[in-house]
Protein backbone atom coordinates (compact mmCIF):
# COMPACT_ATOMS: atom_id res chain seq x y z
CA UNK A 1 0.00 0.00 0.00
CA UNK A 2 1.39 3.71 -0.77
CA UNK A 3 1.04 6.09 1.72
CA UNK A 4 -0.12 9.51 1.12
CA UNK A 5 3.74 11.02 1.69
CA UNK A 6 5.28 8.47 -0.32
CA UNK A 7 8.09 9.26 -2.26
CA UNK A 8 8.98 5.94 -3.86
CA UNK A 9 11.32 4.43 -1.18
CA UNK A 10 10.49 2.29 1.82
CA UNK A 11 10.47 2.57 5.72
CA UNK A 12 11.99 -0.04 7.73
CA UNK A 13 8.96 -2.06 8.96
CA UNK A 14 10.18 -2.00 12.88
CA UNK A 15 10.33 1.91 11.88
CA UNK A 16 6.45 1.54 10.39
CA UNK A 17 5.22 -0.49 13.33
CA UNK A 18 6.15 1.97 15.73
CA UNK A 19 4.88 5.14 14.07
CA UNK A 20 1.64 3.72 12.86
CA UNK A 21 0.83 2.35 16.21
CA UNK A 22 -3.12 1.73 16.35
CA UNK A 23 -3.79 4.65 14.40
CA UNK A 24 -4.89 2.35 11.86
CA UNK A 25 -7.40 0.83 14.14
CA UNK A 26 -8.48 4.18 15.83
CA UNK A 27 -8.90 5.40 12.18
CA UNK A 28 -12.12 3.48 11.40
CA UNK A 29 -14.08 5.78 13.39
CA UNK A 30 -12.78 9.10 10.79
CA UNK A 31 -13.73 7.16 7.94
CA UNK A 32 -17.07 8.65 7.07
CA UNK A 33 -15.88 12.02 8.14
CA UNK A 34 -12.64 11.91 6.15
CA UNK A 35 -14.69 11.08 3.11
CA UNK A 36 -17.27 13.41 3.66
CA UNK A 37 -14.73 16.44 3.99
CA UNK A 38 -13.02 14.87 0.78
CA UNK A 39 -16.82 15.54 -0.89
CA UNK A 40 -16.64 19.26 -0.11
CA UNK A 41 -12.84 19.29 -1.20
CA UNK A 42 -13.89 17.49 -4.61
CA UNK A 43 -16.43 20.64 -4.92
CA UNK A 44 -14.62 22.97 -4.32
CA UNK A 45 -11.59 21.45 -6.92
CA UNK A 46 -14.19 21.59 -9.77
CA UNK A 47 -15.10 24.74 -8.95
CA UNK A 48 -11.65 26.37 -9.25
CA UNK A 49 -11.05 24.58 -12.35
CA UNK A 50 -8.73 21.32 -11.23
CA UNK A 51 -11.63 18.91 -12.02
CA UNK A 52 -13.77 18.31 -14.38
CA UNK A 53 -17.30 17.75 -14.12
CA UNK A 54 -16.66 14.13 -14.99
CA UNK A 55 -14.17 14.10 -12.55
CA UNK A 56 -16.11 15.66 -9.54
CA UNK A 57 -19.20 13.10 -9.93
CA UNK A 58 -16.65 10.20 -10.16
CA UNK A 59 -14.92 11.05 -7.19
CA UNK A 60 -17.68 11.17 -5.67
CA UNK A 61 -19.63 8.45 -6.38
CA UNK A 62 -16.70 6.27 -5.26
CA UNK A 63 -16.34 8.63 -1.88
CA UNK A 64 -19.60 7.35 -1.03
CA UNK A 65 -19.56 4.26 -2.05
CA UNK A 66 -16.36 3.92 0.52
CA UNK A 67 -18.44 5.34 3.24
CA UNK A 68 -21.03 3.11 2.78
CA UNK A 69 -18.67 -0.05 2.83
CA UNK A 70 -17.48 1.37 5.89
CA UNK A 71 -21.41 1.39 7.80
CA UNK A 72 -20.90 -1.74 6.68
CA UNK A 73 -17.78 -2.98 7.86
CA UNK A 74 -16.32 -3.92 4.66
CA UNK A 75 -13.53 -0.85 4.13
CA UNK A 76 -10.38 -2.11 5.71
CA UNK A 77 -7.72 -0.11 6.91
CA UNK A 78 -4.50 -2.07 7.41
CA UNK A 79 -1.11 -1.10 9.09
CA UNK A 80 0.44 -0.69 5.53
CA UNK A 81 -1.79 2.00 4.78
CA UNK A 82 -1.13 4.36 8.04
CA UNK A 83 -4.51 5.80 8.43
CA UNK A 84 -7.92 6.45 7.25
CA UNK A 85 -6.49 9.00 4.58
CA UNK A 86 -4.46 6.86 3.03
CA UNK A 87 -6.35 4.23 2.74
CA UNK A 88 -8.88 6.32 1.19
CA UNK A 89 -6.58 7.92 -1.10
CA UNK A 90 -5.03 4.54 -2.51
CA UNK A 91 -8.69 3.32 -3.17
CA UNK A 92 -9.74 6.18 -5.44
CA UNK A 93 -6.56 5.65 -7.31
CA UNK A 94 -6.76 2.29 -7.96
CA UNK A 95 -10.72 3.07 -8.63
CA UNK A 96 -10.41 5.77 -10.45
CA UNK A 97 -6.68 6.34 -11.55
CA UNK A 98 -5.13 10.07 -12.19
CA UNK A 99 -8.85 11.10 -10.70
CA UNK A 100 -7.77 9.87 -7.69
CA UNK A 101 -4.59 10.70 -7.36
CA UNK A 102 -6.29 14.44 -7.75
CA UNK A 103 -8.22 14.49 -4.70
CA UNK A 104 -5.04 15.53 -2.80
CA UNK A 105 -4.94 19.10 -4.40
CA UNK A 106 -4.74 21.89 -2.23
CA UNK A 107 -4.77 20.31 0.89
CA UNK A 108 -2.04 18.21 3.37
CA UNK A 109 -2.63 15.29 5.24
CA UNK A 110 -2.31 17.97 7.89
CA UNK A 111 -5.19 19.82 7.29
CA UNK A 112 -7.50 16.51 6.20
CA UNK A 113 -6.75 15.11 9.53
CA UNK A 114 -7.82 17.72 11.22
CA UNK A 115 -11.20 18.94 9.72
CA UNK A 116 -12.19 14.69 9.89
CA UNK A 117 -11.35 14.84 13.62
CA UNK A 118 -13.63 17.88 14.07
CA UNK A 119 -16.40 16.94 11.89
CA UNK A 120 -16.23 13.48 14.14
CA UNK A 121 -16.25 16.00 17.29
CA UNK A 122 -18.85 18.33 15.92
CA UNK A 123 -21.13 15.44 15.29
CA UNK A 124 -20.24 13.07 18.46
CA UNK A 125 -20.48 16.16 20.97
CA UNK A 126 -24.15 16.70 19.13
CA UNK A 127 -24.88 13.66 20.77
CA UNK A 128 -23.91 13.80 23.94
CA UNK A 129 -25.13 16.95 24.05
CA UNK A 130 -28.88 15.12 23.11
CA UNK A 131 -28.18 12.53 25.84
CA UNK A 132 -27.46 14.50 28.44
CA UNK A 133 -30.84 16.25 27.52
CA UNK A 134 -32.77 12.94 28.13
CA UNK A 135 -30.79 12.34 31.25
CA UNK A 136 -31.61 15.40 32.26
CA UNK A 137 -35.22 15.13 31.71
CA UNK A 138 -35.48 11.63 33.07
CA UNK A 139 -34.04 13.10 36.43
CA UNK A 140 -36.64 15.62 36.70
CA UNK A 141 -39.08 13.26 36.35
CA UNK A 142 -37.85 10.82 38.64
CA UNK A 143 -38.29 13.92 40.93
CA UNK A 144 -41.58 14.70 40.08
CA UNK A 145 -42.86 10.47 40.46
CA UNK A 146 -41.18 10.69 44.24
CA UNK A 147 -42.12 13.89 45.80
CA UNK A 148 -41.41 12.96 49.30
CA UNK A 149 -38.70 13.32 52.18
CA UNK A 150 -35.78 11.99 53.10
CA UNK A 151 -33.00 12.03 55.50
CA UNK A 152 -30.10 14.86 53.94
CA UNK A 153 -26.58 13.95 55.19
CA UNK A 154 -23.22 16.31 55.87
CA UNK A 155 -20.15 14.85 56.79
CA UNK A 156 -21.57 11.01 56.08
CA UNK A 157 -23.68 12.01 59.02
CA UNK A 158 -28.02 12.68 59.33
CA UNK A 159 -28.11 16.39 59.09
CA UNK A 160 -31.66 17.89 57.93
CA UNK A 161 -34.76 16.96 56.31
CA UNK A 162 -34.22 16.94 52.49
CA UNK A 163 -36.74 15.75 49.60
CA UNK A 164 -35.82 13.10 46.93
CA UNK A 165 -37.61 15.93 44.58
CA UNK A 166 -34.74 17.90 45.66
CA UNK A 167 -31.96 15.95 44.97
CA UNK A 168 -32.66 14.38 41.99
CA UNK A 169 -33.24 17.94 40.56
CA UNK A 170 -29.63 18.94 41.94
CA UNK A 171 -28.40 16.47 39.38
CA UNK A 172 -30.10 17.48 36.36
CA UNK A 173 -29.37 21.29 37.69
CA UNK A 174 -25.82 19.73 37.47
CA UNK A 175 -26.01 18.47 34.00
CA UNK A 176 -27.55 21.79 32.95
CA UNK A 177 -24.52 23.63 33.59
CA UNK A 178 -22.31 20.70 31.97
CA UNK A 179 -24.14 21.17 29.07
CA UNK A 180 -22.97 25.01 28.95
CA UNK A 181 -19.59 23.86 29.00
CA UNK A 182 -20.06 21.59 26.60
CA UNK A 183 -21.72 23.89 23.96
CA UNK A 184 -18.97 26.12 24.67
CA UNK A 185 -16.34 23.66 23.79
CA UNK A 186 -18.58 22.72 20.36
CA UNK A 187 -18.98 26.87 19.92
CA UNK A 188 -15.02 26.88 19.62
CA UNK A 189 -14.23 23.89 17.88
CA UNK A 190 -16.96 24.89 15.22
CA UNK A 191 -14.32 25.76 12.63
CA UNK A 192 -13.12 24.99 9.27
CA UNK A 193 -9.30 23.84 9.10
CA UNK A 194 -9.80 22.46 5.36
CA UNK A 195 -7.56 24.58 3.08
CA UNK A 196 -4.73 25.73 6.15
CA UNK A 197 -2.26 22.78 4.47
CA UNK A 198 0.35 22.13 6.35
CA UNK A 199 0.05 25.43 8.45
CA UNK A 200 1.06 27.61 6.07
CA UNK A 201 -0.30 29.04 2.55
CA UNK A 202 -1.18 27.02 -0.65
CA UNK A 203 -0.02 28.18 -3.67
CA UNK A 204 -3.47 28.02 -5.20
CA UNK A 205 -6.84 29.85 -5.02
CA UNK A 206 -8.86 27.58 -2.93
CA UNK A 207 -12.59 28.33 -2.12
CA UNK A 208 -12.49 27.91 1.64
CA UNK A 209 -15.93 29.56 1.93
CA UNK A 210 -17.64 26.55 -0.03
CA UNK A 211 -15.94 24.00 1.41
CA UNK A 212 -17.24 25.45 5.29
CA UNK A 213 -20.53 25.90 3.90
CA UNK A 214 -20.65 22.22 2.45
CA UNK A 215 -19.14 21.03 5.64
CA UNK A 216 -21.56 22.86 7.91
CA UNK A 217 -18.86 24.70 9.45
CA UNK A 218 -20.00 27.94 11.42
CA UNK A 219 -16.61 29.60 10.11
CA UNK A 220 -13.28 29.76 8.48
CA UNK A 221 -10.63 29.00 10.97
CA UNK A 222 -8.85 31.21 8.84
CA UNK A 223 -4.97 31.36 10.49
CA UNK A 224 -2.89 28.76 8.89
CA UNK A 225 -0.72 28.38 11.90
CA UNK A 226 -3.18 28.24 14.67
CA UNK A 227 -5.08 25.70 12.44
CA UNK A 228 -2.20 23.62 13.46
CA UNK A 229 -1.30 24.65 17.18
CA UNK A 230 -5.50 24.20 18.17
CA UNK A 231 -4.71 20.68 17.70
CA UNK A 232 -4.31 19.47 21.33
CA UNK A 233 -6.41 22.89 22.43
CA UNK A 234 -9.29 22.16 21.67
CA UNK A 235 -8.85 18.36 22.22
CA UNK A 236 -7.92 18.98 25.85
CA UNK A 237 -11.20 21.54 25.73
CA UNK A 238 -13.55 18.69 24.84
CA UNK A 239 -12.27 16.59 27.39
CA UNK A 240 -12.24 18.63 29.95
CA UNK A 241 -15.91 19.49 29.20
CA UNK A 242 -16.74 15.66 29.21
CA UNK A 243 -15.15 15.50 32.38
CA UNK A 244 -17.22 17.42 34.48
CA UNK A 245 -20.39 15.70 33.38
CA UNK A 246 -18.91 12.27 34.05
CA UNK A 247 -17.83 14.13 37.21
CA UNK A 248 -21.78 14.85 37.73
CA UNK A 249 -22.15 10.92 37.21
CA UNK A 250 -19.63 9.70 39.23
CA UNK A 251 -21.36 11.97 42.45
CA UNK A 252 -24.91 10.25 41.31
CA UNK A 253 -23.54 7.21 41.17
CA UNK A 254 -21.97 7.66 44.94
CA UNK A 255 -24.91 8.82 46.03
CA UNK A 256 -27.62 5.96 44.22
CA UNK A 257 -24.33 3.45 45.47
CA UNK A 258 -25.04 4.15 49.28
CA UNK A 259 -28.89 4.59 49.79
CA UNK A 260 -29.87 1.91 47.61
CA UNK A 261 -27.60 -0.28 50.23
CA UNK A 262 -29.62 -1.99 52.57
CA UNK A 263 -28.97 0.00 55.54
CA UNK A 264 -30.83 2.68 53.71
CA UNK A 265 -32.57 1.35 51.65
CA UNK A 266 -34.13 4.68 49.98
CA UNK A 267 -33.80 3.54 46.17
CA UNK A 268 -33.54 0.00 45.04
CA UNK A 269 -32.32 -1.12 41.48
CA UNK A 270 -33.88 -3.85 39.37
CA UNK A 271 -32.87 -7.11 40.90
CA UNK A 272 -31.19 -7.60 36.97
CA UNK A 273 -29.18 -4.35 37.23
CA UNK A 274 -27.00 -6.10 39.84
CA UNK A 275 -24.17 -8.47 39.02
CA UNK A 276 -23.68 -11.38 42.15
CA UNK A 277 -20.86 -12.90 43.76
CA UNK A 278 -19.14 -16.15 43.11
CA UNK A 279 -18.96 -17.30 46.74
CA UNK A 280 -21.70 -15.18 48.67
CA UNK A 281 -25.17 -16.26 47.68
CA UNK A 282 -26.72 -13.27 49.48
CA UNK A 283 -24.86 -11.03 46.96
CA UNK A 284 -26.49 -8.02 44.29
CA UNK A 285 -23.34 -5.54 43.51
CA UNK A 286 -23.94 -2.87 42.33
CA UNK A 287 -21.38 -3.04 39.57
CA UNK A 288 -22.65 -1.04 36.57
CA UNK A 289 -23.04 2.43 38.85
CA UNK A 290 -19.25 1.52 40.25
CA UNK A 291 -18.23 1.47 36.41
CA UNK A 292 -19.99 4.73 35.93
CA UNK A 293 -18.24 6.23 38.88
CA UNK A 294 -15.03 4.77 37.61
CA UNK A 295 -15.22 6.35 34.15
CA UNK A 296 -14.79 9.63 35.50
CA UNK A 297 -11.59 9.10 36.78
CA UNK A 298 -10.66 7.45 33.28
CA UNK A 299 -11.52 10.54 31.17
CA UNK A 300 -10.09 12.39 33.82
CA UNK A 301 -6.62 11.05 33.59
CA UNK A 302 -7.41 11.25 29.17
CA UNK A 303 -7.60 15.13 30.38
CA UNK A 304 -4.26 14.97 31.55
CA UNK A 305 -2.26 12.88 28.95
CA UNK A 306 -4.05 15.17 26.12
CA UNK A 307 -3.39 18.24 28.02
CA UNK A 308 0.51 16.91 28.68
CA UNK A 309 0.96 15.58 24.93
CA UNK A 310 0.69 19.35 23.73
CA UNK A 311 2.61 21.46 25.89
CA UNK A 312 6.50 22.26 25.14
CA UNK A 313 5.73 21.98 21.19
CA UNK A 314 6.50 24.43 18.96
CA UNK A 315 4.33 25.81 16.23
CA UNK A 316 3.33 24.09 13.32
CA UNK A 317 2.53 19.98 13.14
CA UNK A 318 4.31 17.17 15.54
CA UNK A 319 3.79 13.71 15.77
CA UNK A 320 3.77 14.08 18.99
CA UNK A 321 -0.35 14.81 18.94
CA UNK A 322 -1.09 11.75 16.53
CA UNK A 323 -1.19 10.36 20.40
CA UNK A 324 -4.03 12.88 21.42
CA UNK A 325 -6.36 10.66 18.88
CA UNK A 326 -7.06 7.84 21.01
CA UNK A 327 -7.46 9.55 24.52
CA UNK A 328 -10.39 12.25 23.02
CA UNK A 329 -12.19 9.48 21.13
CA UNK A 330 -11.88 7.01 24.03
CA UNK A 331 -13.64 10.07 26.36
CA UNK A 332 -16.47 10.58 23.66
CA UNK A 333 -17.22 6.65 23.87
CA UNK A 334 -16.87 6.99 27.55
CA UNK A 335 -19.12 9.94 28.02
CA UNK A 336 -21.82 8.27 25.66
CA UNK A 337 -22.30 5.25 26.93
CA UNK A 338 -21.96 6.14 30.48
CA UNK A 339 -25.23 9.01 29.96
CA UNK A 340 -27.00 5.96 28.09
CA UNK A 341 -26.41 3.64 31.31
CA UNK A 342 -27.36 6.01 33.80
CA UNK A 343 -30.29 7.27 32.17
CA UNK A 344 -31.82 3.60 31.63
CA UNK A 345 -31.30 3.64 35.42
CA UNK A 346 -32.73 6.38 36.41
CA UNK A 347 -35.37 5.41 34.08
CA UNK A 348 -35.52 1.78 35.70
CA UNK A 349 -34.92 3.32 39.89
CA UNK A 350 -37.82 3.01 42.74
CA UNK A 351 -37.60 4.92 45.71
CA UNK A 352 -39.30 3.65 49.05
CA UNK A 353 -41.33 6.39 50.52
CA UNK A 354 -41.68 3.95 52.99
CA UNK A 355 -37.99 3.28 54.27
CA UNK A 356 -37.20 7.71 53.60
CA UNK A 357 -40.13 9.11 55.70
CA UNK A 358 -38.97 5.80 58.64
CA UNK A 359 -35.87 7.04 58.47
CA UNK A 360 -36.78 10.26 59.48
CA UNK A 361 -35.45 10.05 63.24
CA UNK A 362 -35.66 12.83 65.53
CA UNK A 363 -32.47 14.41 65.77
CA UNK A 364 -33.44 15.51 61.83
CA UNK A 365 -35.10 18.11 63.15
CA UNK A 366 -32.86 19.74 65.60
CA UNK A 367 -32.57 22.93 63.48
CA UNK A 368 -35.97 23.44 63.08
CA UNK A 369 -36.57 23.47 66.76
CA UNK A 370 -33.69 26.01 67.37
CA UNK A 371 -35.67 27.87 64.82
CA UNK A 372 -38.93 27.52 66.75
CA UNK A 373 -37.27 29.71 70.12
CA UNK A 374 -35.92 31.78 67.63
CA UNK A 375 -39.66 32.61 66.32
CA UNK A 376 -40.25 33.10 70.40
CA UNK A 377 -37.58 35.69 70.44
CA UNK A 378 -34.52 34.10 72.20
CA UNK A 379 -31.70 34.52 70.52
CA UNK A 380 -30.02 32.03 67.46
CA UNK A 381 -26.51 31.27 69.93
CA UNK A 382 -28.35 30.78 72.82
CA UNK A 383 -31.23 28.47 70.76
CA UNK A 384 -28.76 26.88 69.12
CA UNK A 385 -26.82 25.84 72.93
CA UNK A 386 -30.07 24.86 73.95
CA UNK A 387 -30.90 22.57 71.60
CA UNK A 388 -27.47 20.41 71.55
CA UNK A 389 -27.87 20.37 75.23
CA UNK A 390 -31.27 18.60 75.17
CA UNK A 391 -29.84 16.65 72.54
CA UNK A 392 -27.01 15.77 74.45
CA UNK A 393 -28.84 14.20 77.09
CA UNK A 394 -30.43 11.40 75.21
């Protein structure tokens, strides 16, 4: 297989091996996007005159035909051809011949790369962005079904009266303000690299205007250079964005973790949520919200490494971010399937009004009867002293 910066002599394969990595692998998730920017680029190529018309339908007839052996599993990408792009590439050539070998006009591998990864953002943080919506909602209605109260802790300790209403609506209130970070992160990253090359001008008048309107782009990310330096940015941006709503998760999953434990008792899970044990009959783990909780610390750390692999480079492309691929897609998976789970929960929880109002011992109320002398007129220090006293004594 050639490879798009082929130059007619070979790399060691121990050389190959190592620099390829999984990319080829991680690659099958760009495919569709890499062929549907290569669609716009094919456009736009007619339109300045390097294709014909012939050419452009050609091109893209087979473009789609690719993507649609990819839905279906059929387009391979193998370590010989590096990535997604190449593999691409070497199909329309051997489809198409000189046609193909046109599609790489006016553009690097640089600048492909990076308007497939953000098309595969723009699209996968649409999602999320929907699914944290329906957790959201699910929450709130959870709320609404089991309008009681419960016992509120501080400290791991009974503290006041709260309402399951309450806190189920301090989640989704949560996930509302994830979402703003997350919308922020798909505001920014809402730009069109196509047409930035390598980081620096192409001798040719490209039409970068069509090619963002065909892509759905909201603009031009029109510096060259910073085309090439956001690449790690506004990875590390998306991450971090995902992060905070699997931290949301992780605190609902501590939370549904310990009351649905028999001690409590306040919320139960479907008997077939629960995994069991292999020597304790008795067992029902509660092993899908301990994942959950777990996956926040995993995209956390995916923060880190991204944020890491793109400090101390200088401007312009390194290798060095090729390794930012797998970290960002892994947290997108992550954050997916992790709103999914918890929302079929959530969708799946009883709460026992029963076991929360029973549980609602005495010393729950010390604050409102310091409030009650208070209403008499003694003063909140002295109603407050009074109070632990009488508790004290029991």
């Amino acid at each position: 297989m050639v490879k798009i910066w082929d130059k007619g002599s070979s790399i060691d394969k121990k050389i190959e091996q190592f620099t390829v990595g999984d990319d080829f692998i991680i690659d099958q998730e760009l495919v569709q996007y890499d062929c549907e920017a290569s669609i716009a680029h094919a456009k736009m190529l007619k339109k300045i005159g390097i294709l014909s018309a012939s050419e452009e339908k050609n091109l893209i007839k087979e473009l789609q035909k690719i993507s649609q052996e990819h839905k279906q599993g059929k387009f391979i990408i193998s370590i010989e051809d590096e990535d997604c792009h190449s593999a691409i590439e070497n199909r329309l050539i051997k489809s198409l011949g000189d046609t193909g070998s046109k599609i790489h006009t006016g553009r690097s591998r640089n600048d492909q790369v990076l308007v497939a990864l953000r098309l595969y953002y723009k699209s996968s943080l649409s999602e999320i962005s929907s699914i944290t919506n329906q957790c959201i909602e699910h929450l709130q209605m959870f709320g609404d079904k089991n309008n009681f109260d419960f016992p509120g802790y501080t400290h791991m300790q009974k503290a006041m009266p709260s309402n399951i209403k309450i806190w189920s609506n301090a989640f989704a209130d949560s996930l509302v303000d994830d979402l703003k970070n997350l919308k922020n992160a798909q505001h920014i990253i809402d730009q069109n690299p196509l047409g930035s090359g390598a980081g620096y001008p192409i001798p040719l008048k490209i039409d970068r205007e069509l090619t963002t309107s065909e892509l759905g782009f909201n603009k031009i990310q029109s510096n060259p250079i910073y085309c090439q330096i956001s690449r790690g940015k506004f990875e590390a941006l998306i991450v971090d964005s995902l992060s905070q709503i699997m931290l949301t998760l992780n605190r609902l999953s501590s939370d549904l973790i310990l009351f649905s434990m028999p001690h409590f008792g306040y919320f139960m899970l479907p008997e077939k949520f629960c995994t069991g044990s292999s020597i304790m009959p008795q067992k029902k783990n509660p092993d899908v919200l301990e994942l959950i909780r777990a996956n926040y610390h995993t995209v956390n750390g995916y923060g880190a490494q991204v944020k890491s692999l793109s400090a101390n480079l200088i401007s312009g492309y390194n290798r060095d971010l090729q390794l930012a691929k797998k970290p960002v897609i892994s947290s997108l998976n992550i954050a997916k399937t992790s709103l999914d789970m918890m929302t079929y929960i959530i969708t799946n929880l009883t709460a026992s009004k029963e076991n929360c109002l029973n549980d609602l011992t005495e010393d729950l109320f010390a604050t409102d009867e310091v409030y009650n002398l208070v209403k008499e007129g003694i003063p909140f220090r002295d109603a407050y002293r009074t109070i632990a006293k009488k508790l004290s004594r029991k």
